[in-house]
C-alpha atoms as a PDB file:
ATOM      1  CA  UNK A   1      18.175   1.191  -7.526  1.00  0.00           C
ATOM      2  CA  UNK A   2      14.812   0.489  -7.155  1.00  0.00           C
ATOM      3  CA  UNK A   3      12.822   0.502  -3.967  1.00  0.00           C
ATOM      4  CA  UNK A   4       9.663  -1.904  -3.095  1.00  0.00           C
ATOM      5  CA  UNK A   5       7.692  -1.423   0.183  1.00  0.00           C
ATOM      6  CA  UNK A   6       6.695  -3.928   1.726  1.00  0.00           C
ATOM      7  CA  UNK A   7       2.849  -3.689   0.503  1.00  0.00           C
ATOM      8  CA  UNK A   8       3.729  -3.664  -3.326  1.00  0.00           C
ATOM      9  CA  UNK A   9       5.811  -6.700  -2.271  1.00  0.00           C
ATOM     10  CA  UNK A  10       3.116  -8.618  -1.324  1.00  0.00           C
ATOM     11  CA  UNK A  11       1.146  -7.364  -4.544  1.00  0.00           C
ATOM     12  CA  UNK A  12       3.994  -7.676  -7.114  1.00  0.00           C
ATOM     13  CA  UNK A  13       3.639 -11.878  -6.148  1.00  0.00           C
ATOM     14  CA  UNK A  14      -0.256 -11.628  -6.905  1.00  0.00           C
ATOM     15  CA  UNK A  15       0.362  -9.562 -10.452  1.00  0.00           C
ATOM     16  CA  UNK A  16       3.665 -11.816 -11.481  1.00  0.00           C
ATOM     17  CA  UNK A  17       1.809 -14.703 -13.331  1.00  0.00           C
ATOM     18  CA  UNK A  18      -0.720 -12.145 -14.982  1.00  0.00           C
ATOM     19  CA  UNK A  19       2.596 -10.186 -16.193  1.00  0.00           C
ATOM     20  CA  UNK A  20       3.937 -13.387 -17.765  1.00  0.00           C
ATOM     21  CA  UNK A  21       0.720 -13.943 -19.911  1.00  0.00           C
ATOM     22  CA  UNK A  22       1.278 -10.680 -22.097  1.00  0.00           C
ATOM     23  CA  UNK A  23       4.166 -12.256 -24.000  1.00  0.00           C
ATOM     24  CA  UNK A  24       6.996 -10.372 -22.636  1.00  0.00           C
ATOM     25  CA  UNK A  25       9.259 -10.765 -19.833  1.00  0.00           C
ATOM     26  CA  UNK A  26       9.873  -6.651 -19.340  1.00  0.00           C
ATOM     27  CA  UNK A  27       9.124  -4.588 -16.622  1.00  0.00           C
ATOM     28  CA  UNK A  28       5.172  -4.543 -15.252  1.00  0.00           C
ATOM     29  CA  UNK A  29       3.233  -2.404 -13.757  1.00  0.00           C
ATOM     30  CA  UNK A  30       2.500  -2.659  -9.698  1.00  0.00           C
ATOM     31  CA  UNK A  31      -0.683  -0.799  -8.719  1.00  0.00           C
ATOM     32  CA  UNK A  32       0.467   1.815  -5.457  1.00  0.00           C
ATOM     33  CA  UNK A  33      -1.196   0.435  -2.305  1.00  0.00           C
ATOM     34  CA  UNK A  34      -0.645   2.168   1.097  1.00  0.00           C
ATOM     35  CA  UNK A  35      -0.291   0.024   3.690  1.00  0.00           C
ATOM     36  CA  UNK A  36      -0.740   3.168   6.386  1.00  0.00           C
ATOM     37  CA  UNK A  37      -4.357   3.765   4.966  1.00  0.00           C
ATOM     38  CA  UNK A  38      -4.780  -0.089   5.244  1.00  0.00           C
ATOM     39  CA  UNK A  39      -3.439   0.205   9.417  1.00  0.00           C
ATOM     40  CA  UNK A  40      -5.916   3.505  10.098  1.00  0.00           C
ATOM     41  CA  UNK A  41      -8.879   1.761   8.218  1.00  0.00           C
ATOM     42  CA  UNK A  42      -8.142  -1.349  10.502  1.00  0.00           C
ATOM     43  CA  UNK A  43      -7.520   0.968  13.701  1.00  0.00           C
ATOM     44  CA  UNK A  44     -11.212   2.707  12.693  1.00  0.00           C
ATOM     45  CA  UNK A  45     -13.057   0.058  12.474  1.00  0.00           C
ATOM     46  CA  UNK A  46     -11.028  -2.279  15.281  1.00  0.00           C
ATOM     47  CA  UNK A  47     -13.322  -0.481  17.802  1.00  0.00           C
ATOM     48  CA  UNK A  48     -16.401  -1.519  16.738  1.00  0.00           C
ATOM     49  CA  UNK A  49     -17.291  -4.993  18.659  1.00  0.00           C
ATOM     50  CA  UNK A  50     -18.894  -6.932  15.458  1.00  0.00           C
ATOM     51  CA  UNK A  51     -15.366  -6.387  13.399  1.00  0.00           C
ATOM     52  CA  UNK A  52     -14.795  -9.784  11.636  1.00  0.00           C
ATOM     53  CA  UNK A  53     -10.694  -9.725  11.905  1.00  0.00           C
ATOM     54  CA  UNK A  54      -9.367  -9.835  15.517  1.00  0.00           C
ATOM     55  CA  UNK A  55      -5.682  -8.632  14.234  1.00  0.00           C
ATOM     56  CA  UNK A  56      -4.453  -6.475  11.707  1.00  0.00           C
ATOM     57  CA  UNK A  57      -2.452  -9.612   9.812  1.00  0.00           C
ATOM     58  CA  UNK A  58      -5.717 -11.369   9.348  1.00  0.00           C
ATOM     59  CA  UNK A  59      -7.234  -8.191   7.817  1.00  0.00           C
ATOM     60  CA  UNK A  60      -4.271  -7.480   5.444  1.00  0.00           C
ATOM     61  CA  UNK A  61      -4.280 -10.930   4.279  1.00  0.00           C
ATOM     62  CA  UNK A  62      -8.258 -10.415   3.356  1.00  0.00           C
ATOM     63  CA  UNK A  63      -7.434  -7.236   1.326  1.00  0.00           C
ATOM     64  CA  UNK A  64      -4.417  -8.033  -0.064  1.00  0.00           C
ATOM     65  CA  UNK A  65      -5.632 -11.535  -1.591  1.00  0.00           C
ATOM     66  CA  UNK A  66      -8.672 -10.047  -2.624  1.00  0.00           C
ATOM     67  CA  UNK A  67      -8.456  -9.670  -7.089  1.00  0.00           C
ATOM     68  CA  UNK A  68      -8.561  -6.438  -6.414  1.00  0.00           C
ATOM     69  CA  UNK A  69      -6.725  -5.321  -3.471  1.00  0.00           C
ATOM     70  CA  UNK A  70      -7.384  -0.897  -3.868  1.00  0.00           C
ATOM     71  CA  UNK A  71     -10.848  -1.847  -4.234  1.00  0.00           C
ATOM     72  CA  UNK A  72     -11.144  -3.879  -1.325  1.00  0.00           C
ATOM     73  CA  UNK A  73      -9.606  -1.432   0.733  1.00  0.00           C
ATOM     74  CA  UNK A  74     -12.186   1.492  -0.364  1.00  0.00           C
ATOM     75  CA  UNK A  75     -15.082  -0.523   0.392  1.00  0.00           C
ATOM     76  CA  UNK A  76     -13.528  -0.922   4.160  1.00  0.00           C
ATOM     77  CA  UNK A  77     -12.670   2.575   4.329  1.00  0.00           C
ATOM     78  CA  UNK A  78     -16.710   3.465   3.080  1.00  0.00           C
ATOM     79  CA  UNK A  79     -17.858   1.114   5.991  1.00  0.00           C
ATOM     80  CA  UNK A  80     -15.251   2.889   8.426  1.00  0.00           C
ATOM     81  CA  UNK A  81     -16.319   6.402   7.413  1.00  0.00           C
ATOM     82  CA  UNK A  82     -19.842   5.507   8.095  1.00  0.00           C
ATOM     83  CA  UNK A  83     -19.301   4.204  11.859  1.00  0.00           C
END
């Protein structure tokens, strides 16, 4: 049985087509992406008055549709460490 959470959910749509292009139809590979880390980032920086997203679901659906979704999240977390 194989488990998804919810976050590699919403990836395994954005990495499906690029999958399809190798020429196989076998298992791929889902990059790990914490949704917690993505909720404290958004809690860190949620404080600060000039934060462009006014709700968590707005933010999420920046990062997550961003080509790359792990990178996206470290540059929020650099800007949240140095606030």
């Amino acid at each position: 049985m194989k488990e998804v959470n919810f976050g590699e959910a919403a990836l395994l749509q954005a990495y499906q087509p690029q999958a399809q292009g190798f020429g196989h139809s076998g298992p791929f590979i889902v990059p790990f992406f914490s949704m917690r880390k993505l909720r404290l980032v958004f809690n860190e920086l949620a404080d600060n008055e000039s934060f462009e997203y006014a709700n968590f679901e707005a933010f999420k659906h920046h990062v997550l549709s961003a080509v790359a979704p792990q990178l996206e999240l470290s540059k929020w977390q650099a800007i949240a460490a140095r606030r």
